[in-house]
C-alpha atoms as a PDB file:
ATOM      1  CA  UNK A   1     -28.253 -20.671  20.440  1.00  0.00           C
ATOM      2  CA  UNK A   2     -25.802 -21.289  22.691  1.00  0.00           C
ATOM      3  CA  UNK A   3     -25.662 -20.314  26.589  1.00  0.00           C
ATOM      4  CA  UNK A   4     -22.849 -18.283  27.932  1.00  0.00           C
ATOM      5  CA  UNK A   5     -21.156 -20.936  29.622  1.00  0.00           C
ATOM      6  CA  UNK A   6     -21.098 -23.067  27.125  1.00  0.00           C
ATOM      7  CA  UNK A   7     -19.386 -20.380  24.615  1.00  0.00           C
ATOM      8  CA  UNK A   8     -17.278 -19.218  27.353  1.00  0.00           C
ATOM      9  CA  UNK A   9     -15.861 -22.601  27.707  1.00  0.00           C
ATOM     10  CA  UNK A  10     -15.468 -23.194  23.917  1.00  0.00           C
ATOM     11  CA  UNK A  11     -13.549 -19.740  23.571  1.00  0.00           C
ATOM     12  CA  UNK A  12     -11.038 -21.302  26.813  1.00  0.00           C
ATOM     13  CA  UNK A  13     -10.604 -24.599  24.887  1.00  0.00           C
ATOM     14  CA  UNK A  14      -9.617 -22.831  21.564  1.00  0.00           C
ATOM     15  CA  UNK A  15      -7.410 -20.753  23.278  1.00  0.00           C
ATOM     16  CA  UNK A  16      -3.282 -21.267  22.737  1.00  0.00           C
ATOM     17  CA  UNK A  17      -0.994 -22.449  25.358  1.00  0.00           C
ATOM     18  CA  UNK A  18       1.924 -19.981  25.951  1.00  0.00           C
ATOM     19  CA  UNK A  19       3.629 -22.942  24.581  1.00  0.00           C
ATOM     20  CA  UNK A  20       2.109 -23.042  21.444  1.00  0.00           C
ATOM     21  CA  UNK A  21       2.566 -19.429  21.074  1.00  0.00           C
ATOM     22  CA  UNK A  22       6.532 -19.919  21.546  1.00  0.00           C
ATOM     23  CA  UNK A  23       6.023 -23.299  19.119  1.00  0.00           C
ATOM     24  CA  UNK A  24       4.734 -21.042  16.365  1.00  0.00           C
ATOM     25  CA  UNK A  25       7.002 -18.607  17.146  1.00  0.00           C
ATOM     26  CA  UNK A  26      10.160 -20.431  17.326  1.00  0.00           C
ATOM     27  CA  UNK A  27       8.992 -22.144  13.877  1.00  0.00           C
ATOM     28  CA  UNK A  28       7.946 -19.082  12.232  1.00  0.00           C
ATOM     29  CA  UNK A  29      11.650 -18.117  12.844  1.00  0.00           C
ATOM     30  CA  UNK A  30      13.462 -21.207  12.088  1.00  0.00           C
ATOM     31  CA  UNK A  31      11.885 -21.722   8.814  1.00  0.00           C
ATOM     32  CA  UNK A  32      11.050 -18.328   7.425  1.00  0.00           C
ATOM     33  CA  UNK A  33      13.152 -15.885   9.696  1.00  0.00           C
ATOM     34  CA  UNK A  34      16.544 -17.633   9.684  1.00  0.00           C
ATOM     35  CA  UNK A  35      15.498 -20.456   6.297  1.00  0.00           C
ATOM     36  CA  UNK A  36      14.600 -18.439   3.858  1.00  0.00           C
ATOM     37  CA  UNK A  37      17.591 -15.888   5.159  1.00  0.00           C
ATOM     38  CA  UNK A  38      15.288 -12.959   5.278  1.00  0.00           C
ATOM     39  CA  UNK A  39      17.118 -11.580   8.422  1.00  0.00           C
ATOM     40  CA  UNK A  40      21.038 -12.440   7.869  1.00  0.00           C
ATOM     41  CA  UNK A  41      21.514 -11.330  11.561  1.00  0.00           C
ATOM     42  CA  UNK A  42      18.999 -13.438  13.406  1.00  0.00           C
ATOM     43  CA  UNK A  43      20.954 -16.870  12.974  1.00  0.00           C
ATOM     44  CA  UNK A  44      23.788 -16.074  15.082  1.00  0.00           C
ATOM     45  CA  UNK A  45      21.524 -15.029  18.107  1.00  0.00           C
ATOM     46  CA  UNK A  46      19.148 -17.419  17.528  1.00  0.00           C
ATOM     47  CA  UNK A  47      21.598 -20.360  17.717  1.00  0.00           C
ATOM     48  CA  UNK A  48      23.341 -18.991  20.965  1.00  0.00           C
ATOM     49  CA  UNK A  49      20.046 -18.809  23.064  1.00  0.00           C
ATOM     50  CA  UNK A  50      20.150 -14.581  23.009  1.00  0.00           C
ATOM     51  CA  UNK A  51      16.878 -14.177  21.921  1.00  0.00           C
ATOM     52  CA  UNK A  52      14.214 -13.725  24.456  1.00  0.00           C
ATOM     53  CA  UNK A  53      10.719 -14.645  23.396  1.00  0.00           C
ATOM     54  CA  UNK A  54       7.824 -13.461  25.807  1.00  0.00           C
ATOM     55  CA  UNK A  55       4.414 -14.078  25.489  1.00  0.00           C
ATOM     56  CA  UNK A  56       2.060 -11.369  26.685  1.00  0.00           C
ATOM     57  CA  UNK A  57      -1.241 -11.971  28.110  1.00  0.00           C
ATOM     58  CA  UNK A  58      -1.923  -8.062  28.456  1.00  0.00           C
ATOM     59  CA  UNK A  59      -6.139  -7.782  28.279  1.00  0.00           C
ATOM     60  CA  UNK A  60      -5.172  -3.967  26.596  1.00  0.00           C
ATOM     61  CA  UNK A  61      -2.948  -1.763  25.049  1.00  0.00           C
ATOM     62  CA  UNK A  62      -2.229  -0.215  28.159  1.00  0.00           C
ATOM     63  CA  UNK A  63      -1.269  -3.267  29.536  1.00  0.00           C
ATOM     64  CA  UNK A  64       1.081  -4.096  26.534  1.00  0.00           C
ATOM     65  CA  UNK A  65       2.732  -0.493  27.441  1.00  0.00           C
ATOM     66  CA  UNK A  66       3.477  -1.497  30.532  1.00  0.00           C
ATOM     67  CA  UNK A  67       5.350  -5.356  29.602  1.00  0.00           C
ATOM     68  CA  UNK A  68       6.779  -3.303  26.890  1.00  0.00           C
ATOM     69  CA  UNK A  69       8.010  -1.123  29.645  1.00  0.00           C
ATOM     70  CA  UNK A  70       9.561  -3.641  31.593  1.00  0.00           C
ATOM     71  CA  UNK A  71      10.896  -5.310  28.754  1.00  0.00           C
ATOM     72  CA  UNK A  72      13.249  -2.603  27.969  1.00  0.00           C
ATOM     73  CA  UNK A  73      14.716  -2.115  31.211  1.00  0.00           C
ATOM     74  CA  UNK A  74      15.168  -6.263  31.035  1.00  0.00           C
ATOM     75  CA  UNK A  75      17.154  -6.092  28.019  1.00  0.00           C
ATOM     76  CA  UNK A  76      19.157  -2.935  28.398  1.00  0.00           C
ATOM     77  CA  UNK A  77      19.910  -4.395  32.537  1.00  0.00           C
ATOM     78  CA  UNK A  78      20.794  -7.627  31.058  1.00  0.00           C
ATOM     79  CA  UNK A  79      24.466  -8.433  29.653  1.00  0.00           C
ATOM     80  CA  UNK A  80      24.458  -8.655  25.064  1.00  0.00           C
ATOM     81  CA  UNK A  81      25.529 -12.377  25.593  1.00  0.00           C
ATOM     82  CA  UNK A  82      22.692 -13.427  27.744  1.00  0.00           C
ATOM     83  CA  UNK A  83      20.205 -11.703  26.237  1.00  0.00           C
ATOM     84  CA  UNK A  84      20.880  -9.857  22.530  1.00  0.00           C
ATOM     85  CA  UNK A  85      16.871  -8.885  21.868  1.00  0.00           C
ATOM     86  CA  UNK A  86      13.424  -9.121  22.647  1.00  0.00           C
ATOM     87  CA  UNK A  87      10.262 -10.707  21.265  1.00  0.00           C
ATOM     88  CA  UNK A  88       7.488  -9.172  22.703  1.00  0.00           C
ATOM     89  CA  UNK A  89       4.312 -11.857  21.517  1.00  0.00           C
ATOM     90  CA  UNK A  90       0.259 -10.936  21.760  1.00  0.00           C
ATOM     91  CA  UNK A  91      -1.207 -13.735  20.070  1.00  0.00           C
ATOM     92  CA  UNK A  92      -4.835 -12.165  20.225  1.00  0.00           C
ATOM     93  CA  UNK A  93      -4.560  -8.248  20.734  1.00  0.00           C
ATOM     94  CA  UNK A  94      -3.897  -7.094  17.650  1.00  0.00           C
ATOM     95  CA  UNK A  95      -6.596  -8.764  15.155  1.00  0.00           C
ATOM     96  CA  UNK A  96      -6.400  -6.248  12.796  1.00  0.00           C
ATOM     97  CA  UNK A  97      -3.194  -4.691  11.211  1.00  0.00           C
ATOM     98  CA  UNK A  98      -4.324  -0.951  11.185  1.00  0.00           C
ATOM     99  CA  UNK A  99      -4.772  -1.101  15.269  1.00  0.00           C
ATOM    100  CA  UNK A 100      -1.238  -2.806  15.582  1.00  0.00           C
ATOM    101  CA  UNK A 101       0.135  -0.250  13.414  1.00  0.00           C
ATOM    102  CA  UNK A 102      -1.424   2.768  15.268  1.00  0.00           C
ATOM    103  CA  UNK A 103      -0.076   1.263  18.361  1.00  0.00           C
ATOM    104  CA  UNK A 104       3.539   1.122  17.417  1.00  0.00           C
ATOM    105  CA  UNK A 105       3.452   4.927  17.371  1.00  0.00           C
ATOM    106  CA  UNK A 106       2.547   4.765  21.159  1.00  0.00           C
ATOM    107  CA  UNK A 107       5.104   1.916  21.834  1.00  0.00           C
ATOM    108  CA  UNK A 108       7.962   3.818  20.055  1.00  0.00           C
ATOM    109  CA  UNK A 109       7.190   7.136  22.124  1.00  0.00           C
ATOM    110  CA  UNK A 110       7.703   4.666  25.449  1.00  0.00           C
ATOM    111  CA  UNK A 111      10.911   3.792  23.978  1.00  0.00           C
ATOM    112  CA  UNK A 112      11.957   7.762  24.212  1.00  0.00           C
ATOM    113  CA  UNK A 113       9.718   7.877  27.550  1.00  0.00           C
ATOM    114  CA  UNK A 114      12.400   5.416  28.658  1.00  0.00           C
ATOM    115  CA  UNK A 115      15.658   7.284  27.326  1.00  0.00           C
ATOM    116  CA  UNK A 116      16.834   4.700  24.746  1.00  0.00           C
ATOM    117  CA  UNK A 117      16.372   6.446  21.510  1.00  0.00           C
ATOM    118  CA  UNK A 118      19.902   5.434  19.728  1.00  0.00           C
ATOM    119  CA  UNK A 119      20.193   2.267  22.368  1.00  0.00           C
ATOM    120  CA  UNK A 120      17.177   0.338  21.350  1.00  0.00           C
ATOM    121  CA  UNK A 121      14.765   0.371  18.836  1.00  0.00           C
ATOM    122  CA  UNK A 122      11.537  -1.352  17.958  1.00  0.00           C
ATOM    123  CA  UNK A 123      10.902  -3.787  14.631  1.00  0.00           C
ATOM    124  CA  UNK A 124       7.122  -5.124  14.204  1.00  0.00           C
ATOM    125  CA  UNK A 125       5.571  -8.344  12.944  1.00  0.00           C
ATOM    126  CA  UNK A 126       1.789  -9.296  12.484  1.00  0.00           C
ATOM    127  CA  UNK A 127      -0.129 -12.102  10.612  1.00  0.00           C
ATOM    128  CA  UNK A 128      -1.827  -9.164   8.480  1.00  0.00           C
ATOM    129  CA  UNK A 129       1.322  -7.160   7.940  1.00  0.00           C
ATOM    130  CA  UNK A 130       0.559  -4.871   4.656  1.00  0.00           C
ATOM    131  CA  UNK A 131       3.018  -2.066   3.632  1.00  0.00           C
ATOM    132  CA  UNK A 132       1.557   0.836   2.509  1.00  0.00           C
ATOM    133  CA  UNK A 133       0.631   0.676  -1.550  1.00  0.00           C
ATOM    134  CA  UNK A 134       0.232  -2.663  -1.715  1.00  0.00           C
ATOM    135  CA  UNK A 135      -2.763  -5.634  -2.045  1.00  0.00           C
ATOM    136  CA  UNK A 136      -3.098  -7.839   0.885  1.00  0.00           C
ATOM    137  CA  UNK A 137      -2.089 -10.843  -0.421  1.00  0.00           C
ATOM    138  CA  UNK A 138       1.121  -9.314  -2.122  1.00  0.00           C
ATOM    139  CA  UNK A 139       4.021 -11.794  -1.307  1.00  0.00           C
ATOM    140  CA  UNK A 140       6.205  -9.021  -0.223  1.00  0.00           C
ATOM    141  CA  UNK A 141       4.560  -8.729   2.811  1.00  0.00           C
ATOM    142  CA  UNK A 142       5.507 -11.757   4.096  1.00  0.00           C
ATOM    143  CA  UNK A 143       8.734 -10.445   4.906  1.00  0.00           C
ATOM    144  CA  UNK A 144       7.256  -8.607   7.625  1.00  0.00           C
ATOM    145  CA  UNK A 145       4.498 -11.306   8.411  1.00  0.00           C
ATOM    146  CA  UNK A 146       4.718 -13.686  11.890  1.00  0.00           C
ATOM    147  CA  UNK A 147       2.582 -16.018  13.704  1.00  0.00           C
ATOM    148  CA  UNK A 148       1.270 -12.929  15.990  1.00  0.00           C
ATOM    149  CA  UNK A 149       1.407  -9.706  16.563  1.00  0.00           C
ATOM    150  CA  UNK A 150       5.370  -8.989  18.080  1.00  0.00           C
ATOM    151  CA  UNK A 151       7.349  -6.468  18.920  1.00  0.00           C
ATOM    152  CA  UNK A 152      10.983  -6.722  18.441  1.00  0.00           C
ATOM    153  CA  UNK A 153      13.321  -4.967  20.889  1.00  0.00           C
ATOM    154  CA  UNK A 154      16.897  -4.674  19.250  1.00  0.00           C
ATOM    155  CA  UNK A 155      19.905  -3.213  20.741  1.00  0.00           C
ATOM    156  CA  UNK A 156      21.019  -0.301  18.293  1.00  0.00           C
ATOM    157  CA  UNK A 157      24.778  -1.948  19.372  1.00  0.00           C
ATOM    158  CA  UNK A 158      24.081  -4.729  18.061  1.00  0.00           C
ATOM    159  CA  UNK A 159      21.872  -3.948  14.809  1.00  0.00           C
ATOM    160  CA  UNK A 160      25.254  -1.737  14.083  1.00  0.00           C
ATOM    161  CA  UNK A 161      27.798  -4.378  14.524  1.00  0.00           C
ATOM    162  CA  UNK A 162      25.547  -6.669  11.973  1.00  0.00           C
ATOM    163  CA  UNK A 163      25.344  -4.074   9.290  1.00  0.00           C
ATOM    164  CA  UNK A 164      28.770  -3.225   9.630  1.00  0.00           C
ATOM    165  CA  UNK A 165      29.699  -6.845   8.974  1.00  0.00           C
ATOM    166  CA  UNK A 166      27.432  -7.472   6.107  1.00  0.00           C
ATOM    167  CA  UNK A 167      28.203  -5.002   3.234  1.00  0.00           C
ATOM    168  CA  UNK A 168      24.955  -5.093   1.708  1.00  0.00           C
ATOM    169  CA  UNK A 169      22.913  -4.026   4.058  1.00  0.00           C
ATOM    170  CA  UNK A 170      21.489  -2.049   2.457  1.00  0.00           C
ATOM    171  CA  UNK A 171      20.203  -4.437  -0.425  1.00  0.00           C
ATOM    172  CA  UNK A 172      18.550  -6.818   2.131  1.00  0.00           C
ATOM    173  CA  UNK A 173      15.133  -5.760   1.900  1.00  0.00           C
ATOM    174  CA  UNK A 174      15.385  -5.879  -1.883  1.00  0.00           C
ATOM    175  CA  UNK A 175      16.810  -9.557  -1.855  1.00  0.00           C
ATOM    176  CA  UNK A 176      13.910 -10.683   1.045  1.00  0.00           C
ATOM    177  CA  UNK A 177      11.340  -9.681  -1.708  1.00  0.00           C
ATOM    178  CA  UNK A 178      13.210 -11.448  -4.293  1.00  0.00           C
ATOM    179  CA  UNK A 179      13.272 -14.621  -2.277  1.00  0.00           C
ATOM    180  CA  UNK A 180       9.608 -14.863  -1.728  1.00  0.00           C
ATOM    181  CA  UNK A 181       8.571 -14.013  -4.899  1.00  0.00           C
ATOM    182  CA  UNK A 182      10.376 -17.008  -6.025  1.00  0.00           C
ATOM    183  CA  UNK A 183       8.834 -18.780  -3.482  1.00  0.00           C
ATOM    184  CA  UNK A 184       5.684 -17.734  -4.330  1.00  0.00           C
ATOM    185  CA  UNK A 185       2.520 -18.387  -1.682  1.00  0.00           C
ATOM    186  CA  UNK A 186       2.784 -22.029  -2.581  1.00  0.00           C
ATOM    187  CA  UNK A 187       6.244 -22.082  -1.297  1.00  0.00           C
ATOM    188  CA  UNK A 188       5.267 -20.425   1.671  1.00  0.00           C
ATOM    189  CA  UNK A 189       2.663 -22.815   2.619  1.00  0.00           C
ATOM    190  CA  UNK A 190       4.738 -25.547   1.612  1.00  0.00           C
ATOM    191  CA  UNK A 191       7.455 -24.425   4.388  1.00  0.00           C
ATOM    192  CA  UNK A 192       4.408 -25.229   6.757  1.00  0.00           C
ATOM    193  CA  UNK A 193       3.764 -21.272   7.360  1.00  0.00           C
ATOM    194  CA  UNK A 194       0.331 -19.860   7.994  1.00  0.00           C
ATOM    195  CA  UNK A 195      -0.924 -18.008   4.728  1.00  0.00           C
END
């Protein structure tokens, strides 16, 4: 059996860099995000430095609450050019999907706490993403499926001026499905993505 410090040390050298975290990230988007075209807004943002990813080393949800909270006043006291939305990253908080998804109800009351229901609202990603009725391992939800567990701060503005420019807006989460059923898991783990 192992001692404590021993484990404890083992746990510290298995743990990511914030680097990594923004590695995985930033690949996660580039190749799935923005290459397989499952977000048509996110390219444009992406290639003009708006998007602001954030790792989070809060030890609880509480914690979380609070980055979240100062995350929103960041991007709604911060100018659309510099900064057009948020990634808020946990890389180990959120284990399972059922917690993250509980939480979200909590993180979208802050976002009314904070007045910016109709300015900003909150998307979600998380390795074990599963919408409701389906199997775990149903390709689908991989459209929904990061690195870590994120929350996305977008700028209702902004999410407007998108759909208004793409007609179809509409059809998008119909086509993302499409796309990765193609693509298939093999595909998915060919891109270099985590399964």
């Amino acid at each position: 059996m192992l001692g404590a410090a021993l484990r404890c040390a083992l746990l510290v050298g298995l743990a990511m860099t914030d680097q990594e975290v923004l590695d995985q990230t930033r690949f996660w988007l580039e190749k799935a995000v923005i290459g397989l075209n499952l977000c048509p807004f996110a390219k444009a943002v992406y290639i003009k430095n708006q998007v602001r990813l954030v790792v989070s080393h809060a030890r609880h949800a509480d914690d979380l609450l609070e980055e979240l909270d100062s995350e929103l006043d960041r991007l709604v006291d911060t100018a659309t050019e510099e900064v057009d939305t948020t990634l808020l990253i946990h890389p180990t908080l959120f284990d399972d999907f059922l917690d993250f998804n509980d939480f979200l109800e909590v993180a979208e009351s802050v976002v009314v706490e904070h007045g910016l229901e109709g300015v900003v609202q909150l998307a979600s990603f998380h390795p074990k993403f599963q919408f409701d009725g389906t199997e775990p391992d149903d390709i689908g939800n991989y459209t929904n499926r990061a690195p870590f567990a994120i929350l996305h701060l977008l700028r209702e503005e902004s999410v407007e001026r998108a759909v208004a420019a793409f007609p179809e807006a509409d059809a998008i989460f119909e086509e993302n499905i499409k796309t990765l059923e193609q693509l298939g898991h093999a595909g998915w783990k060919a891109l270099g993505l985590k399964p």
